[in-house]
Each structure stands twice: as structure tokens, then as C-alpha cells.
Protein backbone atom coordinates (compact mmCIF):
# COMPACT_ATOMS: atom_id res chain seq x y z
CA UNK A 1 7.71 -18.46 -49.41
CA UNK A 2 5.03 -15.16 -48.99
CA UNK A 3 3.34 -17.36 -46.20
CA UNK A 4 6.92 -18.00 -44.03
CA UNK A 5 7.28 -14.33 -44.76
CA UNK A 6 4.03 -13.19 -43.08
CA UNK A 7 4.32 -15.59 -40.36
CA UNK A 8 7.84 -13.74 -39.87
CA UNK A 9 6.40 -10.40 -39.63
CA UNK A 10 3.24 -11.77 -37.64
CA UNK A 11 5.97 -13.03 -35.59
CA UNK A 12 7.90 -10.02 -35.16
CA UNK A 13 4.40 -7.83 -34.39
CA UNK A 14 3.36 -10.16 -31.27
CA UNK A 15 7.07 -10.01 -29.67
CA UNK A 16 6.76 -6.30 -30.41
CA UNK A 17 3.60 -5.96 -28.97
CA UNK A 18 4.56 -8.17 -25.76
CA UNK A 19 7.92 -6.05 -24.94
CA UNK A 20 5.59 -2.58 -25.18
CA UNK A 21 3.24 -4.31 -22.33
CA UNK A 22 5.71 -5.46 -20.23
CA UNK A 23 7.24 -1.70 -20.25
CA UNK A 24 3.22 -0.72 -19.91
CA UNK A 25 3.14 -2.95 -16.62
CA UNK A 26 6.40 -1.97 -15.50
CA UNK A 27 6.07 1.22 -15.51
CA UNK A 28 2.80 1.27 -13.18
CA UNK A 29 4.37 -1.40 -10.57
CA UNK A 30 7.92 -1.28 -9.87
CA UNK A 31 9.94 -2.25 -6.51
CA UNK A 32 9.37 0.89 -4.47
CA UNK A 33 12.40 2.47 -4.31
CA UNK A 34 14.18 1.83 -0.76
CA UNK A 35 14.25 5.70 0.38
CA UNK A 36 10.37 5.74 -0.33
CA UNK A 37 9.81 2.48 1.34
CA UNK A 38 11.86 3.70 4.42
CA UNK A 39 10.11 6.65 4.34
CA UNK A 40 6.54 4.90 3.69
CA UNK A 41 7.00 1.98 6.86
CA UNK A 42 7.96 5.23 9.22
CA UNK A 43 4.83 7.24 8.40
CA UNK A 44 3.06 3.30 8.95
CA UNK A 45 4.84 2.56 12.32
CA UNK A 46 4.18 6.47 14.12
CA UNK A 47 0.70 6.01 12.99
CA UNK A 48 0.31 2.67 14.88
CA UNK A 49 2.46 4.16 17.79
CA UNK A 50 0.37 6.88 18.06
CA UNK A 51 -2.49 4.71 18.49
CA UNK A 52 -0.78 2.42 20.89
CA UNK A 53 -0.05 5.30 22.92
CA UNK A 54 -3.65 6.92 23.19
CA UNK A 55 -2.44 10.07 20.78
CA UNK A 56 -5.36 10.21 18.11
CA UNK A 57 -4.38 13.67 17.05
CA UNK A 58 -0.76 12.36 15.77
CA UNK A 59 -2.30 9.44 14.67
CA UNK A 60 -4.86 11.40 12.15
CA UNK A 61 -1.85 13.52 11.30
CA UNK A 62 -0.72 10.65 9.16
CA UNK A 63 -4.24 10.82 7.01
CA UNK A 64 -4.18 12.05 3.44
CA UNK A 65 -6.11 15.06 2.29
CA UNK A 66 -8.97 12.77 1.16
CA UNK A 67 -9.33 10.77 4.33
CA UNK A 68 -9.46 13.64 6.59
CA UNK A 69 -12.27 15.18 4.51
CA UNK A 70 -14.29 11.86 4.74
CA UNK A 71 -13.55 11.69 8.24
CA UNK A 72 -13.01 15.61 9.39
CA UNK A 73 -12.58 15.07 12.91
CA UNK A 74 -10.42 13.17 15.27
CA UNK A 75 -13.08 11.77 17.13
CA UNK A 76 -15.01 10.37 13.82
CA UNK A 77 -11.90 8.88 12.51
CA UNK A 78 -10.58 7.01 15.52
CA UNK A 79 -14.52 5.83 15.74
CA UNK A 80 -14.03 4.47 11.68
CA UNK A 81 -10.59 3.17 12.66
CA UNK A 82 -11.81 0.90 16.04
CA UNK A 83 -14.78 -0.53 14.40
CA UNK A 84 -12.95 -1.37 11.06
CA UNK A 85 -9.55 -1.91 11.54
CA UNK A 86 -8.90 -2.57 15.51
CA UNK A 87 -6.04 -5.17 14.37
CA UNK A 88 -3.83 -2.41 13.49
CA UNK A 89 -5.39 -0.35 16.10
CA UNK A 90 -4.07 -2.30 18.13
CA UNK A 91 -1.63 -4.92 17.41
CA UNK A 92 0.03 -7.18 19.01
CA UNK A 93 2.60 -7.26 16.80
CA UNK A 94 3.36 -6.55 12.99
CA UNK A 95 6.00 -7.14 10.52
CA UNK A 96 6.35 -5.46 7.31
CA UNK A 97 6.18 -7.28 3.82
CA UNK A 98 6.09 -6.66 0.05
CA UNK A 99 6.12 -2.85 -1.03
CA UNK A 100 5.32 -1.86 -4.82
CA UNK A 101 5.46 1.19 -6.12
CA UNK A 102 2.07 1.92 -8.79
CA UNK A 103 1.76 5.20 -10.20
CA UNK A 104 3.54 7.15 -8.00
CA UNK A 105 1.67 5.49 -4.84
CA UNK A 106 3.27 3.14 -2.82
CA UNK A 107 1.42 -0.29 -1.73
CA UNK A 108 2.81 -0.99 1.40
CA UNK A 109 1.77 -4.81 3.28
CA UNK A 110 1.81 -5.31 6.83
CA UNK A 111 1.32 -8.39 8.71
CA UNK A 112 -0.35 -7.77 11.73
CA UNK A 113 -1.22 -10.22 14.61
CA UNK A 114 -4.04 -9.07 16.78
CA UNK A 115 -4.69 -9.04 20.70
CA UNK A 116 -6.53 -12.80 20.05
CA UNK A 117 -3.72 -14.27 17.99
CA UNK A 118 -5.33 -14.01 14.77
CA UNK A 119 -2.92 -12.61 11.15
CA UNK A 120 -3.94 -10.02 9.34
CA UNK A 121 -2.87 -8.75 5.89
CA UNK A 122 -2.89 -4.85 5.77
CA UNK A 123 -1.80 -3.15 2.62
CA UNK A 124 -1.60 0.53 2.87
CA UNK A 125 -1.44 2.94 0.50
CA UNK A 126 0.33 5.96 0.84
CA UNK A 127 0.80 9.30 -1.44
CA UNK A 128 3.14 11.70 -1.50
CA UNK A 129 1.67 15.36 -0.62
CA UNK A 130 2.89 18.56 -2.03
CA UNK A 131 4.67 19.24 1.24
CA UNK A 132 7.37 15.94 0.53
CA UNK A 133 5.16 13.99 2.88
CA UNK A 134 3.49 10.59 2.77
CA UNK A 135 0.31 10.47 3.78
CA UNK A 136 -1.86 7.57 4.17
CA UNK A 137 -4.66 7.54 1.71
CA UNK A 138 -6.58 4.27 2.42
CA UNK A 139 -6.11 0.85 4.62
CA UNK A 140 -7.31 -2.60 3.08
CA UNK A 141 -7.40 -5.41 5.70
CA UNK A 142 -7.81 -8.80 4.96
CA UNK A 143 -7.39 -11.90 7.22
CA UNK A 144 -3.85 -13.46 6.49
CA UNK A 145 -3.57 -16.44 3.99
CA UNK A 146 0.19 -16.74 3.57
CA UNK A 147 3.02 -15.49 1.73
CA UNK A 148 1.96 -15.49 -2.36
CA UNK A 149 4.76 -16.38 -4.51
């Protein structure tokens, strides 16, 4: 009898422990909520319509805080944007995907198809500033593999 008992309670610890870390992990991604992910894709599309349309200085608008200081000019921005990241520079098209919400930053993927055909996977991140606005804090591009399930 002791042993079923502590098995019981051994039991009762793991599924304990399990629904705490699935809170844990919940808490830090989450479904972005659909205001913020409105919000998030609009800040994403005038960025690459600003760059579509030649207008750098709206285009670095869209930077976060931390970018800008990295990069504290137009000119050397634009320069780390076309040798890095010409696909959403300029795209021939782009569609956006999943968008998760981690820590109060949102994790935005983009599916871009460059000037030679070729799919990218973008995920942005974006931050909202102390003004109400999202900012863009950092780009990762990757070539396209397919949708993950």
C-alpha cells in the first residue's frame, strides 16, 4: 500500500509540474492578438512600400530605437538593408504568415518572393515604443522551406 501511495503523489507532482510549464510557455508565446497583428503587418507593408517607392527616410522611420543607433543614418541603413535583405527590399511579391506574440514582442513571418523567383521566409520582430508605436527591431531572412505544421 505506502508504495501505490507514493507513486500517487509522484503522480500527482509530475502532472503538477507539467500544467505550471505549459502556463510558463504560454505565457511567453501566445497568438498575437488580432489588433496587434493588424497593427504589426501595417508598420511591415509601409516599410516595404516605402522602399518600393524610393522613400528611405519613411522607410527608416519604421526602425526601433536600437536599430537606428546601430545604423544612425539613412544612407548606412538602406546600404545594410540592400546587401542583406534585398528580397524584401524589393519584392516581388509577399504574403503574410504565422504571427506569435513572445514577451510582449510580436514575431511576425512574411513570405516573400524575390525579383528572380526565389521564396523567402522573413520573420520580423516588432516592439511596441513608448509612443503606442511598433517599431521594427530586427529582420531574420531565411530561404523558404515550406509551411511547418
Amino acid at each position: 500500500m505506502p508504495s501505490s501511495r507514493v507513486s500517487f503523489h509522484c503522480l500527482r507532482l509530475v502532472t503538477l509540474v507539467v500544467f505550471l510549464l505549459s502556463l510558463a510557455v504560454g505565457a511567453f508565446a501566445a497568438d498575437t492578438a488580432p489588433a496587434d497583428r493588424l497593427e504589426t503587418q501595417h508598420v511591415i507593408d509601409q516599410q516595404i512600400g516605402a522602399f518600393r517607392a524610393g522613400d528611405n527616410e519613411k522607410a527608416y522611420s519604421f526602425a526601433a530605437p536600437g536599430i537606428k543607433q546601430v545604423f544612425p543614418t539613412v544612407e548606412r541603413f538602406i546600404d545594410m538593408v540592400t546587401s542583406g535583405y534585398m528580397p524584401v527590399y524589393d519584392p516581388e511579391s509577399y504574403v503574410f504568415g504565422r504571427s506569435i506574440d513572445q514577451g510582449g514582442q510580436i514575431h511576425q513571418e512574411v513570405i516573400v518572393t524575390d525579383r528572380n523567383g526565389k521564396t523567402w521566409q522573413a520573420v520580423y520582430t516588432l516592439q511596441k515604443q513608448a509612443d503606442d508605436t511598433w517599431k521594427i527591431t530586427s529582420v531574420k531572412l531565411n530561404p523558404y522551406k515550406g509551411a511547418s505544421a
